[in-house]
C-alpha atoms as a PDB file:
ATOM      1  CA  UNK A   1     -56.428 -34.039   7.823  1.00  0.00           C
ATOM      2  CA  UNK A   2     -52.790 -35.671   7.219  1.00  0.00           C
ATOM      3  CA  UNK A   3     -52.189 -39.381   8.388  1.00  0.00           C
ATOM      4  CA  UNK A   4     -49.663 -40.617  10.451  1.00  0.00           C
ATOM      5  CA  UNK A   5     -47.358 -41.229   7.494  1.00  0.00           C
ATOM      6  CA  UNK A   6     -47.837 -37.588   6.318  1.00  0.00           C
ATOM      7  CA  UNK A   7     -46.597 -36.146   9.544  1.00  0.00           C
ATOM      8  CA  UNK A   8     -44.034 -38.153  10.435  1.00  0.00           C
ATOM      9  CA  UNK A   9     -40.188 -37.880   9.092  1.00  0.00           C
ATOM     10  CA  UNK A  10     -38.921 -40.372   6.472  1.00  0.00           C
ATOM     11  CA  UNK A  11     -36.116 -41.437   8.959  1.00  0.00           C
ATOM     12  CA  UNK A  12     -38.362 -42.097  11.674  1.00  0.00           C
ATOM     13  CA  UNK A  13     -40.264 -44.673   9.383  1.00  0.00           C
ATOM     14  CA  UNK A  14     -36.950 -46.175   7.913  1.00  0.00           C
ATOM     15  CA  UNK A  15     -35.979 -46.705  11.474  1.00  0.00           C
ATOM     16  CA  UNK A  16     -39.118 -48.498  12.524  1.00  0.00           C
ATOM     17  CA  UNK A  17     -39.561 -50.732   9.390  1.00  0.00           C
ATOM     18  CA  UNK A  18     -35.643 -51.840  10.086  1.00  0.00           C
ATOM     19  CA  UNK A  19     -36.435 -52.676  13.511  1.00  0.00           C
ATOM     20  CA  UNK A  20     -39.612 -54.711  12.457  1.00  0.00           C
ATOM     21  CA  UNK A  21     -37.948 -56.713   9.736  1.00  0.00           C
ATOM     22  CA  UNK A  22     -35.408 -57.571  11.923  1.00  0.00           C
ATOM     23  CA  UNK A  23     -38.493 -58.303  14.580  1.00  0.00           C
ATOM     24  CA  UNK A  24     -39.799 -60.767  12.157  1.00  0.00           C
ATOM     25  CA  UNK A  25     -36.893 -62.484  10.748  1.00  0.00           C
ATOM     26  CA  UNK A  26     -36.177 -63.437  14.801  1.00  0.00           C
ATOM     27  CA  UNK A  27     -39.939 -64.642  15.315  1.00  0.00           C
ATOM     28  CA  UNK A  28     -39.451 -66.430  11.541  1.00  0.00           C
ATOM     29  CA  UNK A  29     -35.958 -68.640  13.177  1.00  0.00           C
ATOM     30  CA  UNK A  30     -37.929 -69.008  16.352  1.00  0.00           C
ATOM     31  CA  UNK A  31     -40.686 -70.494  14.629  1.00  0.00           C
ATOM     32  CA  UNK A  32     -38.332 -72.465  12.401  1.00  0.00           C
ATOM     33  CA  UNK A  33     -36.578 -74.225  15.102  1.00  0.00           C
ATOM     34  CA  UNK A  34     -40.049 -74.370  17.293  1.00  0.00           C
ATOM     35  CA  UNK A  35     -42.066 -75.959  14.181  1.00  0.00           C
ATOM     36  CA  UNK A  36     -39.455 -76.335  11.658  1.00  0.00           C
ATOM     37  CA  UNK A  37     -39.314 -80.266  11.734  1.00  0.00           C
ATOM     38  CA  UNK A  38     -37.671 -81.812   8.578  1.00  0.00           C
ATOM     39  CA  UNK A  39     -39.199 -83.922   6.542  1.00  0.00           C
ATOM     40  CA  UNK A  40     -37.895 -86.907   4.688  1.00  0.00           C
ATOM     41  CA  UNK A  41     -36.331 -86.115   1.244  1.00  0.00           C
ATOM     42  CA  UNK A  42     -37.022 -82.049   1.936  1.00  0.00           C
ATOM     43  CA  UNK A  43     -34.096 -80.349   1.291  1.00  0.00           C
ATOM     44  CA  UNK A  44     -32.566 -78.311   3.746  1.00  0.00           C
ATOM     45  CA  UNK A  45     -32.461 -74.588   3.549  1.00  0.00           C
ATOM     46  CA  UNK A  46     -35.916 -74.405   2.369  1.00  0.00           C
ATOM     47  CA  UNK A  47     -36.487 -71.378   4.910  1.00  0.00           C
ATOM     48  CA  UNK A  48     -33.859 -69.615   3.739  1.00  0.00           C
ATOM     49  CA  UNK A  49     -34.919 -69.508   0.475  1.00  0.00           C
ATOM     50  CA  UNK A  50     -38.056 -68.069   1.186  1.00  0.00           C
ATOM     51  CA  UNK A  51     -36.276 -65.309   3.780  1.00  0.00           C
ATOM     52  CA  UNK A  52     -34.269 -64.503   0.727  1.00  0.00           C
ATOM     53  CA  UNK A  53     -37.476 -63.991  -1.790  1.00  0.00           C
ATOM     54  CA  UNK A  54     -39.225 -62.414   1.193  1.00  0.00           C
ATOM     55  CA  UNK A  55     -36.720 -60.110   1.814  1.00  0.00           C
ATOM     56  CA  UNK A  56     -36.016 -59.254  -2.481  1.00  0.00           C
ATOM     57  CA  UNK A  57     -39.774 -58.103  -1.769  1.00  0.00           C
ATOM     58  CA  UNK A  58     -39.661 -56.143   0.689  1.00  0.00           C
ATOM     59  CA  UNK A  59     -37.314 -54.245  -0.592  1.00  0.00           C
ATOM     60  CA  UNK A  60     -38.964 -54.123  -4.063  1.00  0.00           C
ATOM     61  CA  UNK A  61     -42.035 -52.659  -1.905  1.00  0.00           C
ATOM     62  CA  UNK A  62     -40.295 -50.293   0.222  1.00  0.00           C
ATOM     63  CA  UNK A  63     -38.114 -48.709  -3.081  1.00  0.00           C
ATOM     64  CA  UNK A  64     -41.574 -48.308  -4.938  1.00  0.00           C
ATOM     65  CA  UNK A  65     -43.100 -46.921  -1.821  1.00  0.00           C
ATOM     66  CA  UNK A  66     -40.442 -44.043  -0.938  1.00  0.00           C
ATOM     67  CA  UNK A  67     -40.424 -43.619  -4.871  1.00  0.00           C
ATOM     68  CA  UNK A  68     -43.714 -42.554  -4.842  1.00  0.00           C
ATOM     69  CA  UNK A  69     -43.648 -40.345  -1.786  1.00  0.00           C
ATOM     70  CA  UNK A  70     -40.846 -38.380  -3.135  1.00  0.00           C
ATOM     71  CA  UNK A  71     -43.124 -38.451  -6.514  1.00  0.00           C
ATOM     72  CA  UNK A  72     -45.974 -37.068  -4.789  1.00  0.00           C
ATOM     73  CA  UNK A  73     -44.045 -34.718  -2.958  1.00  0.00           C
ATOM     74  CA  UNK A  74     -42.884 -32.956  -5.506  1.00  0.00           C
ATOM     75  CA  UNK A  75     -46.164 -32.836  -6.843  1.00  0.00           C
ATOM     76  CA  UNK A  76     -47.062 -31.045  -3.462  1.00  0.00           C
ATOM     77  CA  UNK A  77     -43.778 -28.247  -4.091  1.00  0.00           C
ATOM     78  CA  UNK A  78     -45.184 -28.095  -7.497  1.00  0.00           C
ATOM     79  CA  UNK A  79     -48.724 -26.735  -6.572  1.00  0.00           C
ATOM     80  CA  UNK A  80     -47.366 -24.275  -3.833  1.00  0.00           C
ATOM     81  CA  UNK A  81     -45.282 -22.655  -6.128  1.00  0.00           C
ATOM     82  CA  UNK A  82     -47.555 -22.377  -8.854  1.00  0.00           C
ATOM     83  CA  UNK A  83     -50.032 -20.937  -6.103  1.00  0.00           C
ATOM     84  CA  UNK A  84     -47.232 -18.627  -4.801  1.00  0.00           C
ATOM     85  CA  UNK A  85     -46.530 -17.421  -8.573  1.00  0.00           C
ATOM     86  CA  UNK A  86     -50.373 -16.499  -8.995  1.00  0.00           C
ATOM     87  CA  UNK A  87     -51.039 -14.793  -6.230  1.00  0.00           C
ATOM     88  CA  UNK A  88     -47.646 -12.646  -7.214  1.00  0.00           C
ATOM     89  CA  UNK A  89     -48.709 -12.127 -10.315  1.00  0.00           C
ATOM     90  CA  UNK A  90     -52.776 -11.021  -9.109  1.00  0.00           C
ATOM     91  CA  UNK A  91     -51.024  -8.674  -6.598  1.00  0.00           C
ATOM     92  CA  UNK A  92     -49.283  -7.254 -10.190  1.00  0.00           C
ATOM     93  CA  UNK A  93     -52.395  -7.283 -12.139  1.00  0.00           C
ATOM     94  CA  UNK A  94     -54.160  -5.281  -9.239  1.00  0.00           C
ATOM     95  CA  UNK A  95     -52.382  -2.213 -10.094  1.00  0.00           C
ATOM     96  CA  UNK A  96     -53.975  -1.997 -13.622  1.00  0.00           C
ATOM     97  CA  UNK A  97     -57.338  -1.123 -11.637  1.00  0.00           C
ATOM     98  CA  UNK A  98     -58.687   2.203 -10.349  1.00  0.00           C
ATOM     99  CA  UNK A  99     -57.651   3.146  -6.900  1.00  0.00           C
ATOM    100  CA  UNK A 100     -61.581   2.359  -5.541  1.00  0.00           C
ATOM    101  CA  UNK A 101     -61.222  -1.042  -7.402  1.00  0.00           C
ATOM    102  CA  UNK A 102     -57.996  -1.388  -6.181  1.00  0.00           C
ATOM    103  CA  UNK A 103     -58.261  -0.977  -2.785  1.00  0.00           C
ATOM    104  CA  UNK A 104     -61.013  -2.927  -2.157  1.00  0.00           C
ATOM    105  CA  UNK A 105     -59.801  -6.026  -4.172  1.00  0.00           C
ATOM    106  CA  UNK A 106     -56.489  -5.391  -2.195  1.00  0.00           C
ATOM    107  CA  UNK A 107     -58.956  -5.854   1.065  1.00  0.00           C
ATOM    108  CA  UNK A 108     -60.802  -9.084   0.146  1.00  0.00           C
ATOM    109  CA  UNK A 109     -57.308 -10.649  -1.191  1.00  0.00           C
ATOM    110  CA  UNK A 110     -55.476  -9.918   2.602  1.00  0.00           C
ATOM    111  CA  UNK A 111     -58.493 -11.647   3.875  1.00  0.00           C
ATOM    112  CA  UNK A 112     -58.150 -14.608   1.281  1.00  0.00           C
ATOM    113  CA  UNK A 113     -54.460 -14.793   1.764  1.00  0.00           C
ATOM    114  CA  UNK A 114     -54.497 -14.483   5.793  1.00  0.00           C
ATOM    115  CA  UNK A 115     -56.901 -17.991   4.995  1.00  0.00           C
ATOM    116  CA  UNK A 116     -54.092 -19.578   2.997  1.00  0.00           C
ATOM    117  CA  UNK A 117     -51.781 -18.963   5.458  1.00  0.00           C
ATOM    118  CA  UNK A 118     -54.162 -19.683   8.152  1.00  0.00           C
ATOM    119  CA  UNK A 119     -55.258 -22.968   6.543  1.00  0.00           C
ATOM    120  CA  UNK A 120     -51.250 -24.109   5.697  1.00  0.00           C
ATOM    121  CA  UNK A 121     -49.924 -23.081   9.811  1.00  0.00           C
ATOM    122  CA  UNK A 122     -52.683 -25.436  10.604  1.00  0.00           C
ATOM    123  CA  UNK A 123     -52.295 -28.622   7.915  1.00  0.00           C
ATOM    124  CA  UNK A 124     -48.473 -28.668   9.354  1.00  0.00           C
END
């Protein structure tokens, strides 16, 4: 149900992006001294420019990205809670009711909350 991303820790993925920027800036000076021929009147330094820019990116994109995970996150802590709070606040409310209501909507919530349970051990 969960990607890759979803199960995986945020330092694992910090780690792995490091190591593949650092991947590519060595295949980017490779290819720069394997292709990088100079042309007349081109400046020099024009590659580092653009590893500059390229870099400002990248870390523009990865500060939006983790920005947004720890956004939707909290959405995710948000919703359990509220779901914890109602399903307090039901188990409350079930007092109100007769003990041959009461017992049987206590029966038929175990069984929905066993689900809950069943259906969050298994989504992590």
């Amino acid at each position: 149900m969960y990607s890759l991303i979803h199960r995986t820790e945020a330092l694992t993925i910090t780690i792995v992006l490091f190591i593949v920027m650092i991947a590519m800036v060595l295949v980017g000076r490779w290819a720069s001294i394997k292709w990088g021929k100079e042309e007349k009147g081109e400046p020099k330094g024009r590659t580092e420019l653009i590893a500059r820019v390229l870099f400002g990116l990248s870390g523009f994109i990865l500060a939006f990205t983790f920005g947004m995970s720890g956004t939707r996150l909290e959405k995710v802590r948000n919703v359990v809670e509220q779901e914890a709070n109602d399903i307090g606040t039901a188990i409350l409310r079930s007092d109100l009711y007769a003990d041959s209501v009461r017992e049987g909507f206590r029966a038929d919530f175990k069984n929905y909350l066993e689900a809950v349970i069943d259906f969050y051990a298994k989504s992590y």
